[in-house]
C-alpha atoms as a PDB file:
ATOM      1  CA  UNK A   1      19.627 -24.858   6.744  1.00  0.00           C
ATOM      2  CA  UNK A   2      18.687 -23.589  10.235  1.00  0.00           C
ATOM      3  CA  UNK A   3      21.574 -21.450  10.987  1.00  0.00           C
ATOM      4  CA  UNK A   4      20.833 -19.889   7.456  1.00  0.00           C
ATOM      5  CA  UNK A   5      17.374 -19.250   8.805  1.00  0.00           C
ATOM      6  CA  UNK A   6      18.176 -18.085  12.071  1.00  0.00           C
ATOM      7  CA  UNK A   7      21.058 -15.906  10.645  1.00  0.00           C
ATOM      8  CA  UNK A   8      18.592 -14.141   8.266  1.00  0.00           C
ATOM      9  CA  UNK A   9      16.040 -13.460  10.966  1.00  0.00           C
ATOM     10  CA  UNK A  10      18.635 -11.812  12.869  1.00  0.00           C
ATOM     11  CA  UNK A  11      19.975  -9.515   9.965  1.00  0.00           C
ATOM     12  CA  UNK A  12      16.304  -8.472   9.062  1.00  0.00           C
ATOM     13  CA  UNK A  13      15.850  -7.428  12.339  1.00  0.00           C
ATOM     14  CA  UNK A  14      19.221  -5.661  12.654  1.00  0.00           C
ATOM     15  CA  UNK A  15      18.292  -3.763   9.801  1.00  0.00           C
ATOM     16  CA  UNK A  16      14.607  -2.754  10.996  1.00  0.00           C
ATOM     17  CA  UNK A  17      16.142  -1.880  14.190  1.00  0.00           C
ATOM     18  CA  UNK A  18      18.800   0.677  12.158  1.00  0.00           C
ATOM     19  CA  UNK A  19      16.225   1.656  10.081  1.00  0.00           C
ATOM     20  CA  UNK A  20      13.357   2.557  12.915  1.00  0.00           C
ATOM     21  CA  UNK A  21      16.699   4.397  15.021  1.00  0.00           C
ATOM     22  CA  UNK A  22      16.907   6.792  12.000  1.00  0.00           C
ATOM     23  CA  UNK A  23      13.993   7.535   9.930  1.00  0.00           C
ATOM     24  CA  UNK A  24      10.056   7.958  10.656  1.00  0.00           C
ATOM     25  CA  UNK A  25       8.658   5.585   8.770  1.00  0.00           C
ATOM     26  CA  UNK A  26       5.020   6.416   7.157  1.00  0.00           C
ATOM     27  CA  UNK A  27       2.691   3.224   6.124  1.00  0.00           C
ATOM     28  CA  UNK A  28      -0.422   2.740   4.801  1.00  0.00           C
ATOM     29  CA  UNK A  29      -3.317   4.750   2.966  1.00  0.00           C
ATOM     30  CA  UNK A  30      -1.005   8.422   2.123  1.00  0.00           C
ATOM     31  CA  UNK A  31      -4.523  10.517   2.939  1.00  0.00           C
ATOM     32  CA  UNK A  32      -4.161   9.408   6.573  1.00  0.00           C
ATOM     33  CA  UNK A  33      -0.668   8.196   7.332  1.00  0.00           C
ATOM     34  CA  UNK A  34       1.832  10.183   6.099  1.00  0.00           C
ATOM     35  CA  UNK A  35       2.701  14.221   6.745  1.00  0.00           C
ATOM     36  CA  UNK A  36       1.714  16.689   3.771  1.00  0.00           C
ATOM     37  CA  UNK A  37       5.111  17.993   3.759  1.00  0.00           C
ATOM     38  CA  UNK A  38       6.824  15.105   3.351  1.00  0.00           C
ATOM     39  CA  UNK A  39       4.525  14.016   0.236  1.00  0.00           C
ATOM     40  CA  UNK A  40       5.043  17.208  -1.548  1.00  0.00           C
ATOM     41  CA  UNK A  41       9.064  16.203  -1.256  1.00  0.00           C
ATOM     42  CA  UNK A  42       8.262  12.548  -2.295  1.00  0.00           C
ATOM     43  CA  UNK A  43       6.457  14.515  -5.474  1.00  0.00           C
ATOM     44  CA  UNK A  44       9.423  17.086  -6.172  1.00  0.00           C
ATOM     45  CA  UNK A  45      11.495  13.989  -6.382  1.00  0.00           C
ATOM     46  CA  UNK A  46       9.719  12.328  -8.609  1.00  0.00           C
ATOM     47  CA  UNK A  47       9.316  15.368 -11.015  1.00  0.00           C
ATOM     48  CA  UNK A  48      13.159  16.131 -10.713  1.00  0.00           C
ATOM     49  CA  UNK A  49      13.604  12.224 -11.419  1.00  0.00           C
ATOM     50  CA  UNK A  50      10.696  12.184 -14.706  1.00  0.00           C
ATOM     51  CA  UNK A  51      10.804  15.458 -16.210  1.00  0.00           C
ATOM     52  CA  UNK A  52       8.371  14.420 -18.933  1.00  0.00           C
ATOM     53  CA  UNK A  53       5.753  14.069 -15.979  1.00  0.00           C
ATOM     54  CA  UNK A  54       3.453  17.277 -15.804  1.00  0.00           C
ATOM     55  CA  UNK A  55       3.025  18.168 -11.752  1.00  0.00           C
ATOM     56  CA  UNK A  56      -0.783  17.815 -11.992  1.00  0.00           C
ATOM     57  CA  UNK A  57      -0.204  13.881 -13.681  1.00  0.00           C
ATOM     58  CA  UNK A  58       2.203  13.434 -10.237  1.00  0.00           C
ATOM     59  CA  UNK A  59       0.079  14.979  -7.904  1.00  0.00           C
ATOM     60  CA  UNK A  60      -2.990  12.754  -9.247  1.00  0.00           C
ATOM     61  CA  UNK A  61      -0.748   9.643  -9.497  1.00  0.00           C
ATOM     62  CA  UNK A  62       0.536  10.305  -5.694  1.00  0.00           C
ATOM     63  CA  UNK A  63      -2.803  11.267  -4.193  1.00  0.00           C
ATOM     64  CA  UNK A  64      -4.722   8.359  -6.300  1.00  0.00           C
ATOM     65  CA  UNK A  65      -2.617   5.786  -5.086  1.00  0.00           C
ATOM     66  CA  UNK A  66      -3.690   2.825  -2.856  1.00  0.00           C
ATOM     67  CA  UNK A  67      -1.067   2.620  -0.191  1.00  0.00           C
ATOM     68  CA  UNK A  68       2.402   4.290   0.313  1.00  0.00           C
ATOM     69  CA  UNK A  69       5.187   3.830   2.045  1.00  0.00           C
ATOM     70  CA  UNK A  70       7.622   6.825   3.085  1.00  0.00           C
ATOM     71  CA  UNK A  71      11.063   7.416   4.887  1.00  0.00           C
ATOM     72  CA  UNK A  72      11.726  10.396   6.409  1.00  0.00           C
ATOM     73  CA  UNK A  73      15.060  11.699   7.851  1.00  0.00           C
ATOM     74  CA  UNK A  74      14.881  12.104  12.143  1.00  0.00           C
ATOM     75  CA  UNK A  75      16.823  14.412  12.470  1.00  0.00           C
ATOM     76  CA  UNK A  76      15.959  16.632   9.180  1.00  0.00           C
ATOM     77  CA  UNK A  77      12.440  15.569   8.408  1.00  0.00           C
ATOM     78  CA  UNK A  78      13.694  15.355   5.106  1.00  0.00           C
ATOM     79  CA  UNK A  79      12.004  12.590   2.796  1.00  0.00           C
ATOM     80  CA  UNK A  80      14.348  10.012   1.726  1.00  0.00           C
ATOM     81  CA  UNK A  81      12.930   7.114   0.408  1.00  0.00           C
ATOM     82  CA  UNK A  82       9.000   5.937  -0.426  1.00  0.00           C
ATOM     83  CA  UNK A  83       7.769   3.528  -2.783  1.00  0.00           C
ATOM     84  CA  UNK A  84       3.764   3.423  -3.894  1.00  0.00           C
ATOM     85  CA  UNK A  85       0.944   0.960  -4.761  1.00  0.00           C
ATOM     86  CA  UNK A  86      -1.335   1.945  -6.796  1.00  0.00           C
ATOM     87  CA  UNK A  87      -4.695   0.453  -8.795  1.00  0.00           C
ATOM     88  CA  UNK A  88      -3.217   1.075 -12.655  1.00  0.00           C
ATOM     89  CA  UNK A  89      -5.762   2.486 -14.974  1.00  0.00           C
ATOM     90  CA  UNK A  90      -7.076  -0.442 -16.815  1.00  0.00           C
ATOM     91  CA  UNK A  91      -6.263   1.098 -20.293  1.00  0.00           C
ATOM     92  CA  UNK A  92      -2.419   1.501 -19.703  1.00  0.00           C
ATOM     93  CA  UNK A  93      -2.383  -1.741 -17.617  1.00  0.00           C
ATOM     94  CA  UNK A  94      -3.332  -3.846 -20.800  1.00  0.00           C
ATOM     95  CA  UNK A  95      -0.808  -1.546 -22.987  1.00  0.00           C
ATOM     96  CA  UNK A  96       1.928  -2.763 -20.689  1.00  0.00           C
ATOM     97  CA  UNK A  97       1.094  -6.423 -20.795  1.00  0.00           C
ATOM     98  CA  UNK A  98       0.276  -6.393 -24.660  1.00  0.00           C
ATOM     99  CA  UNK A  99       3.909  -4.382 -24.931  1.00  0.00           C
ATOM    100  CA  UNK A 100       4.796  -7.657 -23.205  1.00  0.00           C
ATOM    101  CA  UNK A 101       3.275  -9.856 -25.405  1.00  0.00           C
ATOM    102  CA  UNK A 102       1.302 -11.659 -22.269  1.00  0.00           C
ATOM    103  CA  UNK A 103      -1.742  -9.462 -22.799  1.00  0.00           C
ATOM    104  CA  UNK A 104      -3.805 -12.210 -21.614  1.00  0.00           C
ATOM    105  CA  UNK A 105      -2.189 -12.048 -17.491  1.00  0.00           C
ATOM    106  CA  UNK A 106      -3.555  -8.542 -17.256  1.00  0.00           C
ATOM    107  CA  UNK A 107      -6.345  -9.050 -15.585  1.00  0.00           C
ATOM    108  CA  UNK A 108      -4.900 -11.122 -13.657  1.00  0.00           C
ATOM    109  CA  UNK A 109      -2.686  -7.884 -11.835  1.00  0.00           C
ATOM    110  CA  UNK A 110      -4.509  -6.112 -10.085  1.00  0.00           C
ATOM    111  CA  UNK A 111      -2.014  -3.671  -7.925  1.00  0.00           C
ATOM    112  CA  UNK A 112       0.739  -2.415  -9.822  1.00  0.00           C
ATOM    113  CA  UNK A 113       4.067  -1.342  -7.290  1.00  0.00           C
ATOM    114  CA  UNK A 114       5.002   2.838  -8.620  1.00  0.00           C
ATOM    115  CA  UNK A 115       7.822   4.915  -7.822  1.00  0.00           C
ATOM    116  CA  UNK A 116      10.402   3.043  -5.719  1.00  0.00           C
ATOM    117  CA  UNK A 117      12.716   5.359  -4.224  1.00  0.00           C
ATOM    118  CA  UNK A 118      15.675   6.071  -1.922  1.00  0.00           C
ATOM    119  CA  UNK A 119      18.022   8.789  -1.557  1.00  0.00           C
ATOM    120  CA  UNK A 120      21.866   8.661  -2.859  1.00  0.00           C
ATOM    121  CA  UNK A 121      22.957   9.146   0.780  1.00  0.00           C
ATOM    122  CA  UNK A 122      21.027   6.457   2.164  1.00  0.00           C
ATOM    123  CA  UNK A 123      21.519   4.162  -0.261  1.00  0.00           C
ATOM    124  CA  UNK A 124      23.079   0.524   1.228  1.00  0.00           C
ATOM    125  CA  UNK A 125      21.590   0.398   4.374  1.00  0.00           C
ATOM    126  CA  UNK A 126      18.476  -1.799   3.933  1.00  0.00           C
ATOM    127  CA  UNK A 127      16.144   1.164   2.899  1.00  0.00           C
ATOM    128  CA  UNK A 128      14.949   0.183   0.009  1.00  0.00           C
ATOM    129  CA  UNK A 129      14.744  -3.517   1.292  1.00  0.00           C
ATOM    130  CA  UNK A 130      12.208  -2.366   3.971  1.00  0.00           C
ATOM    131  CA  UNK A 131      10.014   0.056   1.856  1.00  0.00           C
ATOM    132  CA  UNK A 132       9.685  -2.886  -0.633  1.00  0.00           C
ATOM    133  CA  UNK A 133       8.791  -5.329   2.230  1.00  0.00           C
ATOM    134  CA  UNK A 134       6.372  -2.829   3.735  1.00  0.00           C
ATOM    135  CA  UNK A 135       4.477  -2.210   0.767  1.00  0.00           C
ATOM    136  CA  UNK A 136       4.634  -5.944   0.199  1.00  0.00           C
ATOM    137  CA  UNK A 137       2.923  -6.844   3.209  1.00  0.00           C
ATOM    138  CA  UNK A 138       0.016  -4.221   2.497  1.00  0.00           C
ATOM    139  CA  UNK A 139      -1.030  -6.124   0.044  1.00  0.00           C
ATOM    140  CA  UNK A 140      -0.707 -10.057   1.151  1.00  0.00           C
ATOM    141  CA  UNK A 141      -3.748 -11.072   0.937  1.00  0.00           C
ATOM    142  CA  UNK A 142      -6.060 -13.883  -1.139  1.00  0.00           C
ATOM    143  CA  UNK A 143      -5.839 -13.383  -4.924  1.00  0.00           C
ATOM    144  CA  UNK A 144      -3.415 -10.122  -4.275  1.00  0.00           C
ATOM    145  CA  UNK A 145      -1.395  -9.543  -7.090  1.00  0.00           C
ATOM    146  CA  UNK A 146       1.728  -6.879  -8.007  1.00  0.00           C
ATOM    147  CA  UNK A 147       3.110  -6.248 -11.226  1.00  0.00           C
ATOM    148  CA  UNK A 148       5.857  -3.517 -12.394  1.00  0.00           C
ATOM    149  CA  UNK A 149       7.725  -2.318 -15.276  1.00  0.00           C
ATOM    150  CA  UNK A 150      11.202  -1.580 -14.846  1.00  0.00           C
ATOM    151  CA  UNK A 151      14.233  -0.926 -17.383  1.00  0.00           C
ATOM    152  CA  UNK A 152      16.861  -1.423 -14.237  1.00  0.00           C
ATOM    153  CA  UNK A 153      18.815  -4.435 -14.662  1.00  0.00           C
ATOM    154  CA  UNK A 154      18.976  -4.220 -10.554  1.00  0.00           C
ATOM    155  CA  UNK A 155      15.907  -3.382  -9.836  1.00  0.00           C
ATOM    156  CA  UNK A 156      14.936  -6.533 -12.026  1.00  0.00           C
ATOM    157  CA  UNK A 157      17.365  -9.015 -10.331  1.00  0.00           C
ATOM    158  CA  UNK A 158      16.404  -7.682  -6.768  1.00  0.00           C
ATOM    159  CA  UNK A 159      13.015  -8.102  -6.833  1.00  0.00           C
ATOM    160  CA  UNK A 160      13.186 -11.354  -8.469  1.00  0.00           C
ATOM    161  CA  UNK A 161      15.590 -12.722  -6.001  1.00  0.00           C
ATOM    162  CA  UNK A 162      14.991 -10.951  -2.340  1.00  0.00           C
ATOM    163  CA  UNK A 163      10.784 -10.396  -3.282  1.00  0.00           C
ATOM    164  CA  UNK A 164      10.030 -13.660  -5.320  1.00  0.00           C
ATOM    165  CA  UNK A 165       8.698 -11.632  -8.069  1.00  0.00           C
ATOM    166  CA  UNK A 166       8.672 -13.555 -11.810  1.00  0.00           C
ATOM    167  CA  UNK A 167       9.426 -12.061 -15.201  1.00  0.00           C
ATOM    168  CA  UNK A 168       6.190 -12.114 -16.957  1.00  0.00           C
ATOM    169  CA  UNK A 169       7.258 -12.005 -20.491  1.00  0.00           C
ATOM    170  CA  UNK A 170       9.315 -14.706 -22.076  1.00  0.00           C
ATOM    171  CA  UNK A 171      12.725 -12.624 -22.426  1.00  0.00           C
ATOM    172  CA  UNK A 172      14.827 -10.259 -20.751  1.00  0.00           C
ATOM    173  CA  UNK A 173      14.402  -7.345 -22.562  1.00  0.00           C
ATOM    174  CA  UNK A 174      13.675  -4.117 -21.264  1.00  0.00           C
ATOM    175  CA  UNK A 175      11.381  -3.076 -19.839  1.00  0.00           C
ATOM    176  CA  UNK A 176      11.466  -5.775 -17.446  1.00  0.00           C
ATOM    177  CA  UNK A 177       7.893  -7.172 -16.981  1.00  0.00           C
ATOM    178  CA  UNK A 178       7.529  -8.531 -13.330  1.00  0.00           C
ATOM    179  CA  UNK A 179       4.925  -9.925 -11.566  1.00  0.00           C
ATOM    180  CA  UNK A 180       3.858 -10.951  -7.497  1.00  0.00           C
ATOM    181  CA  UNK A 181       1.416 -13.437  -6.771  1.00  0.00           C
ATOM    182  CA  UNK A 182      -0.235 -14.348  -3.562  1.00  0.00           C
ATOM    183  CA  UNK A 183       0.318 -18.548  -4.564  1.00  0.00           C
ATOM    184  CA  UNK A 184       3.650 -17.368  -4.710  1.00  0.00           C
ATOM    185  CA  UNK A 185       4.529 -16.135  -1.209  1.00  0.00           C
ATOM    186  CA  UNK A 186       2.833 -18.890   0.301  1.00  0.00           C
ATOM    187  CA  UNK A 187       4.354 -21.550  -1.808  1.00  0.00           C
ATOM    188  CA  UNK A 188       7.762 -20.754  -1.354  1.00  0.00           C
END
């Protein structure tokens, strides 16, 4: 049990070592920690990635959202990965949840985790890993909850298993319904 321990302390840090080597890495409230270039990629991606999604409706979600992380390329500045937090509107949040048929655990989510992304080309280096766990860590705290809504089978089975998240609704059907709790990190 202790080498298991020990030998996953060691990768984590191999991989935040490789990850800080090659990309600038932007945490924290996206008004005051991350460059204005590198958002307005983070937004063309998600437009070329939700073409339903009017630029205004991304430009409000982006810019309305609690806490961001972002990846950015050293050596071409390019963005290429970020994942968001963000305080749902209270309207769509119960939609979701009644969707879900667990309409009564709305209120009990209060931060809902938005727009996970990484690059193709970066893809299987512990990227995504790290945004998750940065954005994860912004919002530890008493009676801090995450939910999200997914229809990837992956994204689904990787949060549950490397981020402790729990399906909320009594199936697996998509969209997946998952959900964070504080109890839950410090259970576990």
């Amino acid at each position: 049990m202790t080498d298991t321990i020990i030998k996953n302390i060691l990768e984590n840090a191999n991989i935040s070592v490789n990850i800080a080597a090659k990309y600038n890495i932007y945490t924290g409230d996206i008004n005051n920690s991350t460059p204005v270039e590198n958002i307005k990629q983070a937004m063309k991606i998600i437009k070329n990635n939700n073409s339903g999604m009017s630029e205004e409706k991304i430009k409000n979600d982006v810019f309305s959202s609690h806490a961001i992380t972002l990846a950015s390329d050293k050596k071409t500045k390019k963005t290429v990965g970020f994942g968001f937090i963000k305080k749902p509107i209270l309207d769509v949040k119960i939609k979701i949840f009644k969707n879900a048929g667990v309409e009564d655990l709305s209120s009990e989510y209060i931060f809902e985790l938005d727009n996970i992304y990484v690059d193709r080309e970066h893809r299987g280096v512990g990227l995504g890993e790290y945004i998750l766990n940065r954005l994860i860590l912004l919002r530890t705290g008493r009676g801090t909850t995450l939910y999200c809504q997914t229809n990837s089978e992956d994204i689904s089975r990787v949060l549950k298993t490397n981020h402790r998240f729990e399906n909320l609704k009594d199936n697996d059907d998509k969209p997946y319904l998952l959900g964070l709790m504080w109890e839950i990190l410090t259970n576990k």
